[in-house]
PDB file of N, CA and C in Angstrom:
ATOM      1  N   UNK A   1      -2.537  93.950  87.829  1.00  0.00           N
ATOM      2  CA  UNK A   1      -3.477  94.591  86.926  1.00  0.00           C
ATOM      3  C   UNK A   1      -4.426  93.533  86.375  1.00  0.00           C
ATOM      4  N   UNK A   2      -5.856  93.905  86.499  1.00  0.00           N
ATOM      5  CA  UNK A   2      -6.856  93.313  85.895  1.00  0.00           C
ATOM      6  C   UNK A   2      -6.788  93.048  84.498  1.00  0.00           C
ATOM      7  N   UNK A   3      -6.907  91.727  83.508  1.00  0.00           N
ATOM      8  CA  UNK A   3      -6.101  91.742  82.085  1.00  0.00           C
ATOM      9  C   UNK A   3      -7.764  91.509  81.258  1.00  0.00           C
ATOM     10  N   UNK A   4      -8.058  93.285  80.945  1.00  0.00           N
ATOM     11  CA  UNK A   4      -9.184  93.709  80.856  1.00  0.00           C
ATOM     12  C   UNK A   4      -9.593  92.991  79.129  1.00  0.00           C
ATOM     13  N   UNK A   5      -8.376  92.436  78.765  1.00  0.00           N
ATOM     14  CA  UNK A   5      -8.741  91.447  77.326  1.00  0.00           C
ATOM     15  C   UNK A   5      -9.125  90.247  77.566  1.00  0.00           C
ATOM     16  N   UNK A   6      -8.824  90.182  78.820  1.00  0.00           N
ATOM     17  CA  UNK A   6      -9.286  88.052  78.892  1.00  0.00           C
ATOM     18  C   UNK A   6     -10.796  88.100  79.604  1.00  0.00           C
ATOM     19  N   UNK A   7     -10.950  89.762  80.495  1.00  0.00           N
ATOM     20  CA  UNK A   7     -12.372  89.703  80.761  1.00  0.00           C
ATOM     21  C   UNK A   7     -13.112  89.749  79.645  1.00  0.00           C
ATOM     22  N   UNK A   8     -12.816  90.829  78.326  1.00  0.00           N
ATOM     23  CA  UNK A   8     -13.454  90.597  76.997  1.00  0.00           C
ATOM     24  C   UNK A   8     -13.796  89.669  76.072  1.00  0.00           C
ATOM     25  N   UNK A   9     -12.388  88.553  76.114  1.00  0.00           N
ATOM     26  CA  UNK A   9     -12.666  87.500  75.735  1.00  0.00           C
ATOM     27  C   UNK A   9     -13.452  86.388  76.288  1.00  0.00           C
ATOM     28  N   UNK A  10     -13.860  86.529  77.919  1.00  0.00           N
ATOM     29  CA  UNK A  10     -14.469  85.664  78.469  1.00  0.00           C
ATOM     30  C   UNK A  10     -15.808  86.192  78.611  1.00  0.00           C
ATOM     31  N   UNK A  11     -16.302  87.491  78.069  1.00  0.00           N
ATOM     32  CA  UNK A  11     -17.924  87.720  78.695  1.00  0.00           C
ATOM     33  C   UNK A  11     -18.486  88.247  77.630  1.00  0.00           C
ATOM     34  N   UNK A  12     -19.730  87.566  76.852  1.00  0.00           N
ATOM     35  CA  UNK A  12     -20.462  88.408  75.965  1.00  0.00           C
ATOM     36  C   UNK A  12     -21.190  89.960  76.135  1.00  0.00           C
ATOM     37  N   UNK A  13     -21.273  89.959  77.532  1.00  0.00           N
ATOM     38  CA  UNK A  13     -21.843  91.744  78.331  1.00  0.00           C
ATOM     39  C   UNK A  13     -21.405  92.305  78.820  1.00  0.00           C
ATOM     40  N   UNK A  14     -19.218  92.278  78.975  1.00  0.00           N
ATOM     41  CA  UNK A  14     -18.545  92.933  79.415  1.00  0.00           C
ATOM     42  C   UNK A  14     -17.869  94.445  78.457  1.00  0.00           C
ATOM     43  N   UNK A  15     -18.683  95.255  79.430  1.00  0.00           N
ATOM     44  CA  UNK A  15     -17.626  96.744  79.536  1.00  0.00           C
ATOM     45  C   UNK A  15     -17.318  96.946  80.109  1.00  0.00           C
ATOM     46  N   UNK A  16     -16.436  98.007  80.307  1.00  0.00           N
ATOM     47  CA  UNK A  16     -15.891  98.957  81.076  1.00  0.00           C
ATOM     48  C   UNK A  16     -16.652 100.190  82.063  1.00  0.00           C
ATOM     49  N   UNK A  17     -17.555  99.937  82.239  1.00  0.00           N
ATOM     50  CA  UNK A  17     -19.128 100.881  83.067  1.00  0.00           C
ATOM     51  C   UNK A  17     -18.414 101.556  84.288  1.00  0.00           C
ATOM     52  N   UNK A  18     -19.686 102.003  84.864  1.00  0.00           N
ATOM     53  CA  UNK A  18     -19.728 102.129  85.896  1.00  0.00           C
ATOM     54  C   UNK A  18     -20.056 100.664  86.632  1.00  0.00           C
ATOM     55  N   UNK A  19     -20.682 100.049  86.308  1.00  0.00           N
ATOM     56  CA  UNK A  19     -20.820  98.944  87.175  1.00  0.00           C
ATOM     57  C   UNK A  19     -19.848  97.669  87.002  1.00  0.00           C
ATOM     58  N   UNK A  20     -19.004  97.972  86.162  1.00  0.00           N
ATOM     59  CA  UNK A  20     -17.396  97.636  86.409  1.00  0.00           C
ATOM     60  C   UNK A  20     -16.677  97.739  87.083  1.00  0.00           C
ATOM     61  N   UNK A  21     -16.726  98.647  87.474  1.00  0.00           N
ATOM     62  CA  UNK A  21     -15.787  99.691  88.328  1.00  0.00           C
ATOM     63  C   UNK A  21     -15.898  99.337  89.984  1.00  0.00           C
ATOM     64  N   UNK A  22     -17.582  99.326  90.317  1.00  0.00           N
ATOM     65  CA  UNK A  22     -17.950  99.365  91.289  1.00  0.00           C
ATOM     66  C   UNK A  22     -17.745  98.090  91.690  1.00  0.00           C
ATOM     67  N   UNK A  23     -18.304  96.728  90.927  1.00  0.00           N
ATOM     68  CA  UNK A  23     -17.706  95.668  91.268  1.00  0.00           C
ATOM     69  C   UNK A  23     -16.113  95.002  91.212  1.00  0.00           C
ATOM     70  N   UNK A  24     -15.128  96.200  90.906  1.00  0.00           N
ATOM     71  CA  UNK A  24     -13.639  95.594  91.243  1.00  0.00           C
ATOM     72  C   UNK A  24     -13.522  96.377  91.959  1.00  0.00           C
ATOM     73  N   UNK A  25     -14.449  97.227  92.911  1.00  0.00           N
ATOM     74  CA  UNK A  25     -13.600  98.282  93.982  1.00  0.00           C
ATOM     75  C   UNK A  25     -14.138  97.400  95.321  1.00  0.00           C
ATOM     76  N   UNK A  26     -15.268  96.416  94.848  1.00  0.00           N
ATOM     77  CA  UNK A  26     -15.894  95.612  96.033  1.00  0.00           C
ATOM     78  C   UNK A  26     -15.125  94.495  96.069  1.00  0.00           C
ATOM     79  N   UNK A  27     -14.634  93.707  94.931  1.00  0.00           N
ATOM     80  CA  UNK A  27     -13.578  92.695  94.979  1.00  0.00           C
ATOM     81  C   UNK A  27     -12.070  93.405  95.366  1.00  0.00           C
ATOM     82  N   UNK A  28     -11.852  94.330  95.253  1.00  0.00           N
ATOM     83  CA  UNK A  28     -10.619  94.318  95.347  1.00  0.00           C
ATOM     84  C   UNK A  28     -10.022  94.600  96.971  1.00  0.00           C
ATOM     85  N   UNK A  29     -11.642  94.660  97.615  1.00  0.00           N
ATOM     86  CA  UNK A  29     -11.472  94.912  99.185  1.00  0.00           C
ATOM     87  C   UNK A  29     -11.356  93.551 100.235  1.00  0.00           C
ATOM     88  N   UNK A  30     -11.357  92.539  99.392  1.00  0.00           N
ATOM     89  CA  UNK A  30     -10.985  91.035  99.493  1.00  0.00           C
ATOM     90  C   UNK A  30      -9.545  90.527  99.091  1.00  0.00           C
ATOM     91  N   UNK A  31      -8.864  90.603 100.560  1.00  0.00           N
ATOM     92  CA  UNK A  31      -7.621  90.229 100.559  1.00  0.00           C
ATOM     93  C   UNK A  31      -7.426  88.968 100.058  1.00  0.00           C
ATOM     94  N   UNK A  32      -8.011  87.755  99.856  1.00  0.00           N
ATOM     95  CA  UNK A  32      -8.249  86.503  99.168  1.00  0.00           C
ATOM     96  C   UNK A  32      -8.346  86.606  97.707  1.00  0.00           C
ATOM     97  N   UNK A  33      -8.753  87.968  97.075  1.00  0.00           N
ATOM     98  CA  UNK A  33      -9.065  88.134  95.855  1.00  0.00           C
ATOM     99  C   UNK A  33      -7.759  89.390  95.510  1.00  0.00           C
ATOM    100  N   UNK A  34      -7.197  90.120  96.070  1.00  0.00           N
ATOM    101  CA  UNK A  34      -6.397  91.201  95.806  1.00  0.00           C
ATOM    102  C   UNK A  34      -5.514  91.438  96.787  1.00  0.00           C
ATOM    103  N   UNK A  35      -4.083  91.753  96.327  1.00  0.00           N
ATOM    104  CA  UNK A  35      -3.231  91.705  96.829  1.00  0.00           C
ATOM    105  C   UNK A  35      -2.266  92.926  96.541  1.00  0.00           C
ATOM    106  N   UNK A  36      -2.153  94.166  97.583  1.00  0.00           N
ATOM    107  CA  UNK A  36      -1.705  95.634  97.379  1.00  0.00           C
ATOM    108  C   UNK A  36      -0.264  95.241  97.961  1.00  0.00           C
ATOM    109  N   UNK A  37       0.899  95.632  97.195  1.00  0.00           N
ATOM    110  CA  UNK A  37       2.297  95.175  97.908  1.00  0.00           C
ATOM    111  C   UNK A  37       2.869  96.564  97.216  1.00  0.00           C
ATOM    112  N   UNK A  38       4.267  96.350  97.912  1.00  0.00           N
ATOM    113  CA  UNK A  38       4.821  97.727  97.629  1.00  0.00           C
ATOM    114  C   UNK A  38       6.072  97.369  96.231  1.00  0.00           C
ATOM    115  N   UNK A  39       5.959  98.050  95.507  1.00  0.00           N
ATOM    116  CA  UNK A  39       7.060  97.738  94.485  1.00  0.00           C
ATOM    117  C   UNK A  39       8.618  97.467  94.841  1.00  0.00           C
ATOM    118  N   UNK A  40       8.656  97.848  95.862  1.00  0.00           N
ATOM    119  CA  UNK A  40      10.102  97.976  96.791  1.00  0.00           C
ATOM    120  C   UNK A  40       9.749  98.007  98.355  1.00  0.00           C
ATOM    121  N   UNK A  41       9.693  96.607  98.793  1.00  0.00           N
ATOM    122  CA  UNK A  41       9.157  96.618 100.107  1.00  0.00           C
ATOM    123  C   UNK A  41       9.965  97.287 101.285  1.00  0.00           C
ATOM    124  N   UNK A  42      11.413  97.641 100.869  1.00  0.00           N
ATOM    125  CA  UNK A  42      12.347  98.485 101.682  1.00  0.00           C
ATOM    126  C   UNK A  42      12.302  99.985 101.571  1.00  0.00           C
ATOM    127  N   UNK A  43      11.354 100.223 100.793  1.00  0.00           N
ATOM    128  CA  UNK A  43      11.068 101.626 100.673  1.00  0.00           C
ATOM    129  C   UNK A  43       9.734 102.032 101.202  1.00  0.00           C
ATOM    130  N   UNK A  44       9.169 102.499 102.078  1.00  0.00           N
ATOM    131  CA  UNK A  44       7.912 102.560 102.193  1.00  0.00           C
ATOM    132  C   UNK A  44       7.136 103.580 101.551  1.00  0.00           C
ATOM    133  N   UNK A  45       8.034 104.647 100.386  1.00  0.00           N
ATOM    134  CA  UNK A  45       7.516 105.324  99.725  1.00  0.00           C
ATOM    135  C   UNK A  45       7.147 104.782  98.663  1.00  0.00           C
ATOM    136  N   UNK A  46       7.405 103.787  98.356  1.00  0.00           N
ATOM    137  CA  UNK A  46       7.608 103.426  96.790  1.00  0.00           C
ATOM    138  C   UNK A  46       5.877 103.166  96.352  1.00  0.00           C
ATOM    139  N   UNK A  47       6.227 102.600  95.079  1.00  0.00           N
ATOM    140  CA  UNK A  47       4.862 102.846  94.348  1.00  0.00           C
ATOM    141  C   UNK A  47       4.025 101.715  94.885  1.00  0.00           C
ATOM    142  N   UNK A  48       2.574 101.381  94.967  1.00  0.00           N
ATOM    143  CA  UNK A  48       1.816 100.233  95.359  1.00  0.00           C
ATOM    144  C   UNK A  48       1.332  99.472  94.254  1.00  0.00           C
ATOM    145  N   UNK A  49       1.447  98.545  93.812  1.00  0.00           N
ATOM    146  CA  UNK A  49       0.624  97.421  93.106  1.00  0.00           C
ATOM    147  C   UNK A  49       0.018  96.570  93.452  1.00  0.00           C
ATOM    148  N   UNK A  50      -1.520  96.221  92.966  1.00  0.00           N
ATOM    149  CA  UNK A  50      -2.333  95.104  93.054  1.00  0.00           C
ATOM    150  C   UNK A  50      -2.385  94.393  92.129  1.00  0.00           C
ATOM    151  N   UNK A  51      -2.286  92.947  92.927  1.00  0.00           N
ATOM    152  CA  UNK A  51      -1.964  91.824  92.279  1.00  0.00           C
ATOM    153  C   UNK A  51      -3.531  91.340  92.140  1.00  0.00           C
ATOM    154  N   UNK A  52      -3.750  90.955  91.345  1.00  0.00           N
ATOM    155  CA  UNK A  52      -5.203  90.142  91.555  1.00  0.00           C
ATOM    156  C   UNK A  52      -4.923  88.294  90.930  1.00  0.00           C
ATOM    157  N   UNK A  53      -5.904  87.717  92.244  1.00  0.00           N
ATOM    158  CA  UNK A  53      -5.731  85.980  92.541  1.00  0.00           C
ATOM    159  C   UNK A  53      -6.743  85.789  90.874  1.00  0.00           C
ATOM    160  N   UNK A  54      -6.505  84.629  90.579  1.00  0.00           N
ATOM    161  CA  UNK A  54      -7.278  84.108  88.986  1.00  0.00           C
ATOM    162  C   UNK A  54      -8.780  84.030  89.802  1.00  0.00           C
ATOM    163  N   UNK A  55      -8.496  83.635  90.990  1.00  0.00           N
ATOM    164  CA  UNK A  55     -10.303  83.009  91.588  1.00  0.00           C
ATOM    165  C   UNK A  55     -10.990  84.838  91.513  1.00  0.00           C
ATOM    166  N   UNK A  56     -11.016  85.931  91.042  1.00  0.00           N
ATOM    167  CA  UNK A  56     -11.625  87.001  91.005  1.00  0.00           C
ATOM    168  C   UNK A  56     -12.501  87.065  89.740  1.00  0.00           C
ATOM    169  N   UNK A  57     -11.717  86.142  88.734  1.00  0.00           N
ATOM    170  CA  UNK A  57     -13.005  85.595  87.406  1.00  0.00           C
ATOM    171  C   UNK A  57     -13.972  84.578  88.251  1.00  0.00           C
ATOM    172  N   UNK A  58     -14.116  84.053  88.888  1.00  0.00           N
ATOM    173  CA  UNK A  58     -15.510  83.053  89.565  1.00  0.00           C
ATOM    174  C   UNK A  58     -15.837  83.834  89.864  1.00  0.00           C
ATOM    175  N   UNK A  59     -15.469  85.350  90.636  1.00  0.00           N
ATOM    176  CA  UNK A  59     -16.418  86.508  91.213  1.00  0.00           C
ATOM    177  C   UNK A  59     -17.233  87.173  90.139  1.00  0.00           C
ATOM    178  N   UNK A  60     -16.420  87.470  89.001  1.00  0.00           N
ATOM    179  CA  UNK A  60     -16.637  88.447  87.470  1.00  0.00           C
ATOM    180  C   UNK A  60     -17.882  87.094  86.885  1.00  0.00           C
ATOM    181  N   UNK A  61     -17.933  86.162  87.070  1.00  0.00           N
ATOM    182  CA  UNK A  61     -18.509  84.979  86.311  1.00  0.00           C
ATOM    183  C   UNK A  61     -20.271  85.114  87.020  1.00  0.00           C
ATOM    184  N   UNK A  62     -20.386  85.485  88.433  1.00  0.00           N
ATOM    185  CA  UNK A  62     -21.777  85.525  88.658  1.00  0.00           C
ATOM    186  C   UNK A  62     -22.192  86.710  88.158  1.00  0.00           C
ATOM    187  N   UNK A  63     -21.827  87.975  87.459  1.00  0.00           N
ATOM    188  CA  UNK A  63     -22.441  89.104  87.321  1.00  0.00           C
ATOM    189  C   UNK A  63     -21.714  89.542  85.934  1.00  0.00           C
ATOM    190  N   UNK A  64     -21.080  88.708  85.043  1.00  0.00           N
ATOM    191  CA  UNK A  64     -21.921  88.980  83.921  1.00  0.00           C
ATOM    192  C   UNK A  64     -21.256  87.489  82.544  1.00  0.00           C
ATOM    193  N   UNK A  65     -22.161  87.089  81.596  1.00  0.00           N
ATOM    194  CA  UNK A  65     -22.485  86.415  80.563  1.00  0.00           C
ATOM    195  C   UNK A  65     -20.769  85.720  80.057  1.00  0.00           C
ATOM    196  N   UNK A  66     -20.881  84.537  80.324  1.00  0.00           N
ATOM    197  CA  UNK A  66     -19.717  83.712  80.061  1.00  0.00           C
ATOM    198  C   UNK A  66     -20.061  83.166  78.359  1.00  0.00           C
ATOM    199  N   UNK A  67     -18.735  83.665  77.338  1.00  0.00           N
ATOM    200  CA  UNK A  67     -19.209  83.311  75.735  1.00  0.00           C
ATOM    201  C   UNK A  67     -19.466  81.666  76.030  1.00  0.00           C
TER     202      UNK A  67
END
């Protein structure tokens, strides 16, 4: 999970938008940047979680205002 307080604390022009959204659905299609695993890898029903790498703030850092 994206830790949507440290993006707050790190950007003077961060919300929650639409153009939030759109740019973690474009990062998160970067296996280098996001990582979908299964909560129980012996289950193939089980629930999915994405992990996200720290290098996805250098992505968040060109598109919008570092305090």
């Amino acid at each position: 999970k994206l830790p949507l307080e440290k993006l707050q604390e790190r950007y003077s022009d961060f919300t929650q938008n639409s153009k939030f959204y759109e740019l973690k659905k474009e990062l998160e299609m970067d296996e280098k940047l996001c990582k979908v695993r299964l909560l129980d890898p012996s289950n193939p029903q089980s629930t999915k979680k994405k992990f996200y790498s720290t290098n996805i703030l250098k992505e968040f850092d060109k598109h919008y205002t570092k305090k």
